[in-house]
C-alpha atoms as a PDB file:
ATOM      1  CA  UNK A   1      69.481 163.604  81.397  1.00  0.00           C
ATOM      2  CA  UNK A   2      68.768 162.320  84.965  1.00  0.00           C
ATOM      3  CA  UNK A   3      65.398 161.488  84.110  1.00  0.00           C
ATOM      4  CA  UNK A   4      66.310 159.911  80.924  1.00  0.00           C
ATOM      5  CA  UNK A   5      69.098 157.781  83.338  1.00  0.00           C
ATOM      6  CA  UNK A   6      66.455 156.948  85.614  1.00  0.00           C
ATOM      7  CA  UNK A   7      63.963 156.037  83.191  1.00  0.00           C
ATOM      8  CA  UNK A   8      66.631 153.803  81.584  1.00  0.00           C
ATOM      9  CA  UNK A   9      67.345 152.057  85.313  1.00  0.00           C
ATOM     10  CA  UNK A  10      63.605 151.065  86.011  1.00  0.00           C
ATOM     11  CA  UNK A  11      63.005 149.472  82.582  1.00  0.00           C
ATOM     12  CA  UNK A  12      66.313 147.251  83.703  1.00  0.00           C
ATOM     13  CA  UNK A  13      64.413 146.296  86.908  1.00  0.00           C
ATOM     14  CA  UNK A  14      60.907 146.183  85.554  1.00  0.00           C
ATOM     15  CA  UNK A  15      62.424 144.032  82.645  1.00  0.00           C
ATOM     16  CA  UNK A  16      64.063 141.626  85.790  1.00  0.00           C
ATOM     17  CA  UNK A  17      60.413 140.895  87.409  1.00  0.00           C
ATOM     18  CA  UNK A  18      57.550 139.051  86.363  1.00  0.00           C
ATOM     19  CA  UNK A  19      54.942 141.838  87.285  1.00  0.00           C
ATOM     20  CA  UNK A  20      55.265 145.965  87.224  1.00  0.00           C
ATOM     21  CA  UNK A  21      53.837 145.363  90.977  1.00  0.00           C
ATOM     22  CA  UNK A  22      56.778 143.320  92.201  1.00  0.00           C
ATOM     23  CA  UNK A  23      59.013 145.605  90.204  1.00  0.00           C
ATOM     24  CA  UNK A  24      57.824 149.196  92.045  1.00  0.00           C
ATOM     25  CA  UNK A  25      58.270 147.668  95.018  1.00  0.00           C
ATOM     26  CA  UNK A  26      61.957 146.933  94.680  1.00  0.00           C
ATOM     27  CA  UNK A  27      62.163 150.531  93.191  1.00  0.00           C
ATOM     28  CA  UNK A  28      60.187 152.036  96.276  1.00  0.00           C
ATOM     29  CA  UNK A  29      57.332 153.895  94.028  1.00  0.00           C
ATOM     30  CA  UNK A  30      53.499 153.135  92.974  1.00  0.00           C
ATOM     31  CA  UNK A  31      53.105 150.643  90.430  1.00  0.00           C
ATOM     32  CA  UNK A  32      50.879 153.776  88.311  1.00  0.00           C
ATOM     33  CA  UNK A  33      54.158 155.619  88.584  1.00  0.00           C
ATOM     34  CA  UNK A  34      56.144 153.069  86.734  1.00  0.00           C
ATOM     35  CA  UNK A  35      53.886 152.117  84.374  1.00  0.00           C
ATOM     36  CA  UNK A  36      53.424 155.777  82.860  1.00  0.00           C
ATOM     37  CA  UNK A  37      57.126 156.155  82.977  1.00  0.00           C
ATOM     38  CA  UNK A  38      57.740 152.837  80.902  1.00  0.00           C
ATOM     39  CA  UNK A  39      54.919 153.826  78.857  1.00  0.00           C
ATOM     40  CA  UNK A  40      56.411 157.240  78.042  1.00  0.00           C
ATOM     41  CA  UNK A  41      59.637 155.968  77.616  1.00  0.00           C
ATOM     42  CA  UNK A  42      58.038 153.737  74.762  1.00  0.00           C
ATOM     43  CA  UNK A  43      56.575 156.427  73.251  1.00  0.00           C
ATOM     44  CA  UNK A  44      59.902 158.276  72.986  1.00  0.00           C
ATOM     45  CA  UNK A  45      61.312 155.870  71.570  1.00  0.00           C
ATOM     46  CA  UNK A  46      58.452 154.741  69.026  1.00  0.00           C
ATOM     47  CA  UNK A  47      58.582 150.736  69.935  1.00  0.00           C
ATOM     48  CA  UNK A  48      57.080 149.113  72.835  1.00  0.00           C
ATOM     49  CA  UNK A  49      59.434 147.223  74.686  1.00  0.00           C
ATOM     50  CA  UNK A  50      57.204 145.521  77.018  1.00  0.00           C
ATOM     51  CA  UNK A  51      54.190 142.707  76.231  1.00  0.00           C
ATOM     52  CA  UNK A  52      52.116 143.198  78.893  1.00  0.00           C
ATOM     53  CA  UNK A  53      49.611 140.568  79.522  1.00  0.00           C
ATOM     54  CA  UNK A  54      47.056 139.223  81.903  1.00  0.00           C
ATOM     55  CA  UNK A  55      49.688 136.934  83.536  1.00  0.00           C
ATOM     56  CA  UNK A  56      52.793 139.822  83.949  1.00  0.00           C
ATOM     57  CA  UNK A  57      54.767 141.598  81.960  1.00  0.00           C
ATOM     58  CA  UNK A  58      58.071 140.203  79.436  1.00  0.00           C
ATOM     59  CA  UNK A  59      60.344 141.784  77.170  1.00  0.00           C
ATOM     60  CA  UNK A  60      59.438 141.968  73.435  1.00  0.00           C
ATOM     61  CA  UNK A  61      62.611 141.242  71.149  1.00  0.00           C
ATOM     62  CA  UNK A  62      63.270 145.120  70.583  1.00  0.00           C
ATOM     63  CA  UNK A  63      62.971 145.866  73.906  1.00  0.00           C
ATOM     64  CA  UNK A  64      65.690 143.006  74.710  1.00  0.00           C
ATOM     65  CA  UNK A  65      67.897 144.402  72.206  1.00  0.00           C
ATOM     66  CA  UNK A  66      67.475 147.990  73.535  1.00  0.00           C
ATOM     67  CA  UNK A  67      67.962 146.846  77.225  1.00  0.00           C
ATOM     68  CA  UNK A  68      71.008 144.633  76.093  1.00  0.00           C
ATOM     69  CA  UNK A  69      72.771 148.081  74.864  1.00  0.00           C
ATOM     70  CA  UNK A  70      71.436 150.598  77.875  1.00  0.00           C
ATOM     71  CA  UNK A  71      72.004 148.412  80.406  1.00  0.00           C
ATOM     72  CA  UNK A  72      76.423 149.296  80.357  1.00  0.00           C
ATOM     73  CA  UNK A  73      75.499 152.820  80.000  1.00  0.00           C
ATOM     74  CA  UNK A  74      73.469 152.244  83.478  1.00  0.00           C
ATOM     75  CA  UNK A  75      75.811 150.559  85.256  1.00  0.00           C
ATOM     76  CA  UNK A  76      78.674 152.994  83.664  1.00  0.00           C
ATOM     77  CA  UNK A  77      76.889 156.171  85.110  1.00  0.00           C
ATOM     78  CA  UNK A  78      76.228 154.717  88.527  1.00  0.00           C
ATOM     79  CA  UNK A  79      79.999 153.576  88.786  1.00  0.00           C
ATOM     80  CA  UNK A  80      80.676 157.830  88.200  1.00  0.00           C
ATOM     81  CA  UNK A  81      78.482 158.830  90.499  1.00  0.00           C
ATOM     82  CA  UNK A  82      79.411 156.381  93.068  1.00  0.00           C
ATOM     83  CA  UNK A  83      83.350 157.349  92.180  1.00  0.00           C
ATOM     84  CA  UNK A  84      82.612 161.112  92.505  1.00  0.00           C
ATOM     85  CA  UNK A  85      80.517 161.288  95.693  1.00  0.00           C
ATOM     86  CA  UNK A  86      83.324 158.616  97.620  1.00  0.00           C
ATOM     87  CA  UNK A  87      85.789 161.860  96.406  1.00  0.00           C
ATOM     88  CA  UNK A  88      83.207 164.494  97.512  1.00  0.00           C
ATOM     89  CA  UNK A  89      82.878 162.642 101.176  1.00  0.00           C
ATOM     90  CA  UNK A  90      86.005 162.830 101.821  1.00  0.00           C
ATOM     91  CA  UNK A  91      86.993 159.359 100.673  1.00  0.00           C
ATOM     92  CA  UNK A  92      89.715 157.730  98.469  1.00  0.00           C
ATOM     93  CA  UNK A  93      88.811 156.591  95.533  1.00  0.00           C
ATOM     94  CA  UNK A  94      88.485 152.754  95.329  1.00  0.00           C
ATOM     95  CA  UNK A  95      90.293 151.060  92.890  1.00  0.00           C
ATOM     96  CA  UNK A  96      87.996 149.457  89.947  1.00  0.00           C
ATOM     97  CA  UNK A  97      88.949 146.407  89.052  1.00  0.00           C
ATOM     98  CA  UNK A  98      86.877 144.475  86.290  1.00  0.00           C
ATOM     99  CA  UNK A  99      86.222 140.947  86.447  1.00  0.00           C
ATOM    100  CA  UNK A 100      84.857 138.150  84.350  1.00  0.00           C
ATOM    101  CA  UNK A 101      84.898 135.028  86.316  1.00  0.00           C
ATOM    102  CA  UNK A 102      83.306 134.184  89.876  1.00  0.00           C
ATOM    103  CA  UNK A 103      84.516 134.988  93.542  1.00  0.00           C
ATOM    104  CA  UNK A 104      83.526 132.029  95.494  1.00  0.00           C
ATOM    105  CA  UNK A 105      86.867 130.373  95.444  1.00  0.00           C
ATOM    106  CA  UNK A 106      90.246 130.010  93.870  1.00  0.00           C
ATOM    107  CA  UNK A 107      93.168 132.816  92.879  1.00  0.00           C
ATOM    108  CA  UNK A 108      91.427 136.023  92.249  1.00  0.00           C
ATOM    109  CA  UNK A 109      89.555 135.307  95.866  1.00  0.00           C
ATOM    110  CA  UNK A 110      92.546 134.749  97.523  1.00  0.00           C
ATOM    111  CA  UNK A 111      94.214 137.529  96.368  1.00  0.00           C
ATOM    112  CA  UNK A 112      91.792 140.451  97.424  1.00  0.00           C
ATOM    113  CA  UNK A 113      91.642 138.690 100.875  1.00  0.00           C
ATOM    114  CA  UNK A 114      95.340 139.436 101.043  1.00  0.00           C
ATOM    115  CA  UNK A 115      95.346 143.258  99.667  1.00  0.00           C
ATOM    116  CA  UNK A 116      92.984 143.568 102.462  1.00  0.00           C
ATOM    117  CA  UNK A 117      95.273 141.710 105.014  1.00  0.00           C
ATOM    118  CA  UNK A 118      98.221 144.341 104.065  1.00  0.00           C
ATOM    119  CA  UNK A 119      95.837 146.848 102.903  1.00  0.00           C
ATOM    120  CA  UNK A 120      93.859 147.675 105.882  1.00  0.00           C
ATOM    121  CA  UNK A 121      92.182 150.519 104.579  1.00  0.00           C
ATOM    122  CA  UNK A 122      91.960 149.200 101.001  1.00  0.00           C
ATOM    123  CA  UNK A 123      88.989 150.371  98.717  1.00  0.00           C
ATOM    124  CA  UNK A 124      87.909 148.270  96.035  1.00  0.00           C
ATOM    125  CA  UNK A 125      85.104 148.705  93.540  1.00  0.00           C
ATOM    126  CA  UNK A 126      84.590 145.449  91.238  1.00  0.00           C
ATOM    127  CA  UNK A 127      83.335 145.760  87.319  1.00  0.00           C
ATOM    128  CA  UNK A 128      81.377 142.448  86.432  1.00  0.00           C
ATOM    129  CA  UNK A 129      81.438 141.764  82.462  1.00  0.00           C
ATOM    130  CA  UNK A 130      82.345 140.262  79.365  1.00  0.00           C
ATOM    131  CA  UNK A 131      86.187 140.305  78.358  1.00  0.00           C
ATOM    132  CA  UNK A 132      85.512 142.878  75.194  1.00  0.00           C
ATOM    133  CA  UNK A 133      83.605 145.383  76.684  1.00  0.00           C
ATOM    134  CA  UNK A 134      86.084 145.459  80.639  1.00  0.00           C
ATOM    135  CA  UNK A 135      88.360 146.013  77.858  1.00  0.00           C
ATOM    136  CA  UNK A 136      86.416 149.121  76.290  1.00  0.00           C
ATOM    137  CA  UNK A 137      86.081 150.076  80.275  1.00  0.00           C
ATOM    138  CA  UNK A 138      89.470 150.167  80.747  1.00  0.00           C
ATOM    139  CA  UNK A 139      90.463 151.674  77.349  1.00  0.00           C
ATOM    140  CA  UNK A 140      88.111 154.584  78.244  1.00  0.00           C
ATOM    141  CA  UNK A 141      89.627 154.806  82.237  1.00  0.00           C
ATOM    142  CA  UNK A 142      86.008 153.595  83.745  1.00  0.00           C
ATOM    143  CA  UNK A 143      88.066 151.079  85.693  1.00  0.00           C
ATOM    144  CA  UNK A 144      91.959 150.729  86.470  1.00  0.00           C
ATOM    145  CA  UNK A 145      92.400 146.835  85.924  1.00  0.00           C
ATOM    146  CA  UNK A 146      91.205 144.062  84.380  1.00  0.00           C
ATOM    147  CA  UNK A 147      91.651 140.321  85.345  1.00  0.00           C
ATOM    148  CA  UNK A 148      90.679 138.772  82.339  1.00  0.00           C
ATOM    149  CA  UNK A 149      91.539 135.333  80.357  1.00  0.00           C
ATOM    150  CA  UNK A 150      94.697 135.539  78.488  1.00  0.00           C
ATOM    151  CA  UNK A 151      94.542 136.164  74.687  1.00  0.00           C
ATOM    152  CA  UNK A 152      92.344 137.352  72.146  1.00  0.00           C
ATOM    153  CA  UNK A 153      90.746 140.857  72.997  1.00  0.00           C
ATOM    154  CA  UNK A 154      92.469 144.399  71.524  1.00  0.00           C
ATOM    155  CA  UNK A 155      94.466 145.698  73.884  1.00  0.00           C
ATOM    156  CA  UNK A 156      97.968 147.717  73.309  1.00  0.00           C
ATOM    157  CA  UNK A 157      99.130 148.293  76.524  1.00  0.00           C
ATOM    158  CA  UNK A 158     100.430 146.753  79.702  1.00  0.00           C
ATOM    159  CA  UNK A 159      99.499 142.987  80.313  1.00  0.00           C
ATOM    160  CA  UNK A 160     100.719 140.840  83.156  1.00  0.00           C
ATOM    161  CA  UNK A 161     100.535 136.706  82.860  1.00  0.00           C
ATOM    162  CA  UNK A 162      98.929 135.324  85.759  1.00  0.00           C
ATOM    163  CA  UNK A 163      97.377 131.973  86.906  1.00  0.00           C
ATOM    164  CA  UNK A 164      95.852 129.215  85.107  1.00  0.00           C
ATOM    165  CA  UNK A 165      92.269 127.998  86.294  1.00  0.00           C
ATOM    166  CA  UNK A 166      90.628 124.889  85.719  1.00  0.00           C
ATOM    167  CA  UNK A 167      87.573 123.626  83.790  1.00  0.00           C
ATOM    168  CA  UNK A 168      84.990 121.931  85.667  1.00  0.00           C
ATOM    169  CA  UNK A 169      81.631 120.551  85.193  1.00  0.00           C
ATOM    170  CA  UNK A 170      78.429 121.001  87.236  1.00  0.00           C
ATOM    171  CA  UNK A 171      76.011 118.279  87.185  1.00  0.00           C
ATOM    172  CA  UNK A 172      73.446 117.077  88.342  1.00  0.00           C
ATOM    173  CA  UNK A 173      73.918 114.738  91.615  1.00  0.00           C
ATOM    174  CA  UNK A 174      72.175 111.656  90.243  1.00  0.00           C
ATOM    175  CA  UNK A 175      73.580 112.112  86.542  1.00  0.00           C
ATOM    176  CA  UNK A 176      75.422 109.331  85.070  1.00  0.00           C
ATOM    177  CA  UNK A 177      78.365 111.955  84.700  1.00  0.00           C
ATOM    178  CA  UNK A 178      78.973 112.562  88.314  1.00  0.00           C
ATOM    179  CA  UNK A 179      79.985 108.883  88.621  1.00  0.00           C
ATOM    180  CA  UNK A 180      82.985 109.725  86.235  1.00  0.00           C
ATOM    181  CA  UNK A 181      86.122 110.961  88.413  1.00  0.00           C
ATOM    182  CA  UNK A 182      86.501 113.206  85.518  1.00  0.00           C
ATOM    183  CA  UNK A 183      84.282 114.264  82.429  1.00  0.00           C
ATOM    184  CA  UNK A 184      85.967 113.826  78.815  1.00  0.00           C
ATOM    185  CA  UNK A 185      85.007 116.711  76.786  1.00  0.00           C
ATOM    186  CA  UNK A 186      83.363 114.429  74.156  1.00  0.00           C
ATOM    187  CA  UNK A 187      80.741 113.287  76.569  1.00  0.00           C
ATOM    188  CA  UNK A 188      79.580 116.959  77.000  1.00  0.00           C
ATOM    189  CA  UNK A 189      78.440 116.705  72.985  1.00  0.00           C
ATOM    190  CA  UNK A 190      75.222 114.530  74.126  1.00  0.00           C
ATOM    191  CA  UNK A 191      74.398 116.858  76.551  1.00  0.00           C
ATOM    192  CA  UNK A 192      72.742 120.130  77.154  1.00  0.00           C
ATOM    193  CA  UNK A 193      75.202 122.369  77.687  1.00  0.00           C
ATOM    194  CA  UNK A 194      73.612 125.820  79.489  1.00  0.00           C
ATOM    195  CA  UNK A 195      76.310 129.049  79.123  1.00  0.00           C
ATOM    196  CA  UNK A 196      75.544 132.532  80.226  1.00  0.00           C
ATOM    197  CA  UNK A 197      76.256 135.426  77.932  1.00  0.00           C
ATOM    198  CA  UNK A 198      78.131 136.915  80.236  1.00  0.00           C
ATOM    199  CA  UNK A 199      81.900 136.342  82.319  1.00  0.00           C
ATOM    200  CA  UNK A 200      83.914 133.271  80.913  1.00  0.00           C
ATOM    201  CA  UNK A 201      81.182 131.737  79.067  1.00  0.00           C
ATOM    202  CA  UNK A 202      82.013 132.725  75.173  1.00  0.00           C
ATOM    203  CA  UNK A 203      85.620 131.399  75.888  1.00  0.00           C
ATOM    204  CA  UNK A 204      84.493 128.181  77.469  1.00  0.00           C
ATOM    205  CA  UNK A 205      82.048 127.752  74.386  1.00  0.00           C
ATOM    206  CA  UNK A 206      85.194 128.746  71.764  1.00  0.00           C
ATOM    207  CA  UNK A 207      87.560 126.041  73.909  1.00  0.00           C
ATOM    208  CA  UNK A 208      84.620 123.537  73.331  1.00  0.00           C
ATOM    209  CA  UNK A 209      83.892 124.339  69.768  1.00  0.00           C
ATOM    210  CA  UNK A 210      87.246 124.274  68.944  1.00  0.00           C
ATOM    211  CA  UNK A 211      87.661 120.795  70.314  1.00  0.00           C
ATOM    212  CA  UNK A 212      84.491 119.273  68.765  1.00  0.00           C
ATOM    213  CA  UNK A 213      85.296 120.914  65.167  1.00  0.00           C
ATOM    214  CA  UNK A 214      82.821 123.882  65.603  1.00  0.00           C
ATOM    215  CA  UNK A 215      79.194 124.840  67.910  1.00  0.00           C
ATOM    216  CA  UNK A 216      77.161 123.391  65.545  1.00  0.00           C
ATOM    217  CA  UNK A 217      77.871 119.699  67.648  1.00  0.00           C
ATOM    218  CA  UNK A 218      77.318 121.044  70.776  1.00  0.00           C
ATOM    219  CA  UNK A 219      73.843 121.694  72.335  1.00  0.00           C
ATOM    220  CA  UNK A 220      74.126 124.686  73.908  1.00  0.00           C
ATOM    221  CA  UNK A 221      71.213 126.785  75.899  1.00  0.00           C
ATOM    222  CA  UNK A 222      72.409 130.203  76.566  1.00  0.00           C
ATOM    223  CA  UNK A 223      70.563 131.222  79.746  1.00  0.00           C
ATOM    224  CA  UNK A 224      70.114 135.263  81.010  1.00  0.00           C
ATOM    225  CA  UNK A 225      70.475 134.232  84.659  1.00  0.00           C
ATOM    226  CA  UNK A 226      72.830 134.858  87.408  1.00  0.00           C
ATOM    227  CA  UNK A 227      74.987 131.944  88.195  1.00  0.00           C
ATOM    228  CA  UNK A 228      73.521 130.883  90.991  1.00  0.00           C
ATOM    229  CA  UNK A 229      70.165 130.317  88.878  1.00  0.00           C
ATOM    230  CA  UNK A 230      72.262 128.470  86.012  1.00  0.00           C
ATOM    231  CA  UNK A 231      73.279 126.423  89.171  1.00  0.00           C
ATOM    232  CA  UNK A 232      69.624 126.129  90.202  1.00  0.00           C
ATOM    233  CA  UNK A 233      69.082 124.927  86.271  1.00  0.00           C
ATOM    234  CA  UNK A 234      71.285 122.295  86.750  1.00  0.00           C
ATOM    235  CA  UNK A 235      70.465 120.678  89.585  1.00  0.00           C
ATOM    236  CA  UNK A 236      66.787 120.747  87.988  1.00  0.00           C
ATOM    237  CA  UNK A 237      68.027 118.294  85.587  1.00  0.00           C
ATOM    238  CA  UNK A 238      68.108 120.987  82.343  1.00  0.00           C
ATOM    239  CA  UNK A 239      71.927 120.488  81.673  1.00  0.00           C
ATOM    240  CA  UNK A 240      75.433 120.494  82.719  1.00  0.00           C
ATOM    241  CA  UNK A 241      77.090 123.597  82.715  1.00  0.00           C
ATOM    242  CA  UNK A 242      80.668 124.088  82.130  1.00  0.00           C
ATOM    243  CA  UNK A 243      82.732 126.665  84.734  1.00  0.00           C
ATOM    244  CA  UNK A 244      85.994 128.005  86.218  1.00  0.00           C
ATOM    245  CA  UNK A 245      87.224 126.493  89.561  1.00  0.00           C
ATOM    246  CA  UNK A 246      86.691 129.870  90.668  1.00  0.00           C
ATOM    247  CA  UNK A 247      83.254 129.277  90.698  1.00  0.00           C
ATOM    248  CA  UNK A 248      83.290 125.922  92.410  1.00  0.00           C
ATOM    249  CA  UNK A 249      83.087 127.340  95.883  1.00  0.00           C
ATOM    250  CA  UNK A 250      79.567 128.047  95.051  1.00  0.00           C
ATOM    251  CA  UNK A 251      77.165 125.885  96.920  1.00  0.00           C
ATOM    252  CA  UNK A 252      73.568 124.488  95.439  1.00  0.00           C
ATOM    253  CA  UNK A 253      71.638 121.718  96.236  1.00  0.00           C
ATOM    254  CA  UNK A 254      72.003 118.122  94.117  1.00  0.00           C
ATOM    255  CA  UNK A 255      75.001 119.934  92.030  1.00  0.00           C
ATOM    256  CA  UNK A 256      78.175 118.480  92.451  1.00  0.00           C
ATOM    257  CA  UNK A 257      81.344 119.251  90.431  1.00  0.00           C
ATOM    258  CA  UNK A 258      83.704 117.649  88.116  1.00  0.00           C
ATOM    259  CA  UNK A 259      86.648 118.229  86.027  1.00  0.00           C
ATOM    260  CA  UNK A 260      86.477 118.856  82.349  1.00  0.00           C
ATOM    261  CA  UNK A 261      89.890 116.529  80.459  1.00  0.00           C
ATOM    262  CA  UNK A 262      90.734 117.150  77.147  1.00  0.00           C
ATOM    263  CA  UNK A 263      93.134 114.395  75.039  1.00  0.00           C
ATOM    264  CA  UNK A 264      96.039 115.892  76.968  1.00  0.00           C
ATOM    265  CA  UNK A 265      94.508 116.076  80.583  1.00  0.00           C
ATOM    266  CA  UNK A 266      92.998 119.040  82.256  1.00  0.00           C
ATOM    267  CA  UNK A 267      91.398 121.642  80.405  1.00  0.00           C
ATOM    268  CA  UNK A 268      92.427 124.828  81.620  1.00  0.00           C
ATOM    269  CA  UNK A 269      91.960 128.806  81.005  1.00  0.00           C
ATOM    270  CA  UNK A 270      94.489 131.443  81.681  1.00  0.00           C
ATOM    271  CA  UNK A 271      94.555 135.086  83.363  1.00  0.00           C
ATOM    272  CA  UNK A 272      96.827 138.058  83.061  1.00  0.00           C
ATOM    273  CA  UNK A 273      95.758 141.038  84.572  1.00  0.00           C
ATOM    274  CA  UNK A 274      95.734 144.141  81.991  1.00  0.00           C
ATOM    275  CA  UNK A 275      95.980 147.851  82.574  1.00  0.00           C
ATOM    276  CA  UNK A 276      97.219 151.200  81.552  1.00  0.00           C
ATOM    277  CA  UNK A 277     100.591 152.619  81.645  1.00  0.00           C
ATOM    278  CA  UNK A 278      99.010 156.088  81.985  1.00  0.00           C
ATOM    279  CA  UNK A 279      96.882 154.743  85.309  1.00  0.00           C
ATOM    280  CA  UNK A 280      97.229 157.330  88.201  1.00  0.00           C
ATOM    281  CA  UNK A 281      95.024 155.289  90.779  1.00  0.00           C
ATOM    282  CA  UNK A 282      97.486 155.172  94.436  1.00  0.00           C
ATOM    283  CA  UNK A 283      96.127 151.408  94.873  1.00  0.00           C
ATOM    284  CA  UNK A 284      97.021 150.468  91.370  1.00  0.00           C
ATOM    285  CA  UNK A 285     100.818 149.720  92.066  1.00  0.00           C
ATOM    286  CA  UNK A 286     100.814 147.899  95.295  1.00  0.00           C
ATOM    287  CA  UNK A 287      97.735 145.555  93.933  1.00  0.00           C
ATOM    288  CA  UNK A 288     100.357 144.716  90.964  1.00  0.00           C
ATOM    289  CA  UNK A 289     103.205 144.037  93.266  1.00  0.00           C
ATOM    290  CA  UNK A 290     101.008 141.664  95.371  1.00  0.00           C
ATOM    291  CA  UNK A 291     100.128 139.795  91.831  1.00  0.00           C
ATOM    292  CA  UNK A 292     103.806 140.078  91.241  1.00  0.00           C
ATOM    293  CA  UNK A 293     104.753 138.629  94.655  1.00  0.00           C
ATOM    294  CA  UNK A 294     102.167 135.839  94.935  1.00  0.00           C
ATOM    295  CA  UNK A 295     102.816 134.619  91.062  1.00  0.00           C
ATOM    296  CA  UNK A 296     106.673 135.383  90.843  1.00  0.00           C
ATOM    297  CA  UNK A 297     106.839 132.133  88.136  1.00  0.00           C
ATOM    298  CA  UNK A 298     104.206 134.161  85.707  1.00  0.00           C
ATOM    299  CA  UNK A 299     104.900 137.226  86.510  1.00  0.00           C
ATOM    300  CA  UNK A 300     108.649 137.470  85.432  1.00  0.00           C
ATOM    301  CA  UNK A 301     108.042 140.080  82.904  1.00  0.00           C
ATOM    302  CA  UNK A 302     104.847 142.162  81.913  1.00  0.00           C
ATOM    303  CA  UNK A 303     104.576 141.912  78.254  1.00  0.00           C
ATOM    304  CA  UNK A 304     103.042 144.716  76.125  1.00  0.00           C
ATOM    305  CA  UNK A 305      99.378 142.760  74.274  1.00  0.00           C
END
């Protein structure tokens, strides 16, 4: 099994890198090494999930699809072994929170940065994701909470309303947009309008698509980038790309940032933080009552979802 986990792990990385070279070298081993591992993975599994050409190396469509669906059971197993050796060292276990939106600025920031101010010792251990499958995470106890955008989802247990968070815009510095105080959702329909597949994305597409009557008006290019590369993408000219203030606080060249108005003013998103009853984690309670304490208007009641 660890050699089927490991094998999994460097098709992720070679399947991040333009050239098996580049991609032994951020695993540490010979490029001969990785090759006859990918290649026997492949013949496991009867498909061939790398093209490999003169100029590098790229995914084929099955071996997207089959990276798409190993790459949670990666990042599940190195979140247990990293949980159980912290225990076996003598450590407390940090508490696993799952997140779908960025850190560079706004509520969610400002909140851990507290915990730690009161918290001096406090362990944390974030989940990045999509809402669905932090909410499969949390279901199956691979993390303890969940700040996530409020509705939609299954989840039948404890849910606690939090803050709102705006929509902005990044664009381009010299686009015709960023002379607009603020950006009318309409005038995103004749643009490009680049999403990730991943965080807050699918819920910023659904608020757009619901405003201009379905996706089919809106040019969207998903990317499979990070967001500072979606960032890059913009500033390149390729699009605007719709975000959280959250992730304002992120800094690249030529972008700026503007809000996104609907017919009724800002557009906004909202969180609630969701967890189990059942939770045992020590850090759990005290990193509710801090929600509880710095949202007391929200936070009145936790509602069962």
């Amino acid at each position: 099994m660890n050699s089927e986990l490991r094998d999994l792990k460097w098709a992720l990385v070679a399947s991040r890198h333009r050239s098996l070279r580049q991609a032994a070298e951020t695993l540490k081993t010979r490029q001969s090494t990785l090759s006859r591992r990918l290649h026997d993975l492949e013949c496991e599994l009867g498909v061939d999930l790398f093209e490999r050409t003169t100029g590098g190396t790229k995914l084929t469509p099955v071996g997207r699809e089959f990276l798409d669906l190993a790459r949670p059971i990666v990042d599940e197993a190195d979140r247990l072994f990293l949980t159980f050796k912290t225990r076996s060292n003598g450590g407390r276990r940090p508490l696993r929170i799952g997140i779908c939106s960025s850190l560079s600025a706004g509520n969610l920031r400002e909140t851990l940065a507290e915990l730690r101010r009161q918290i001096a010792d406090a362990d944390i251990l974030l989940v990045d994701g999509a809402k669905e499958g932090l909410l499969g995470e949390l279901g199956a106890g691979a993390i303890d909470v969940a700040i996530l955008t409020s509705g939609g989802g299954r989840w039948n247990d404890r849910v606690l309303p939090l803050w709102g968070e705006r929509v902005v815009v990044a664009v381009q510095e010299n686009h015709p947009l960023n002379s607009r105080p603020a950006i009318q959702w309409r005038e995103l329909c004749d643009n490009r309008i680049l999403l990730t597949r991943s965080g807050v994305d699918s819920e910023l597409e659904q608020l757009l698509s619901m405003k201009a009557g379905g996706s089919g008006s809106l040019r969207i290019s998903y990317q499979d980038v990070s967001l500072d590369r979606l960032l890059s993408l913009v500033g390149a000219g390729y699009g605007v790309a719709p975000l959280l203030e959250g992730a304002a606080g992120f800094g690249c060249p030529g972008v700026t940032h503007r809000e996104l108005h609907g017919d009724c003013g800002q557009m906004r998103l909202q969180f609630a933080a969701y967890w189990k009853e059942t939770n045992s984690s020590p850090m759990l309670q005290p990193f509710l009552d801090l929600l509880r304490a710095r949202y007391p208007d929200l936070s009145v009641s936790a509602t069962s979802g």
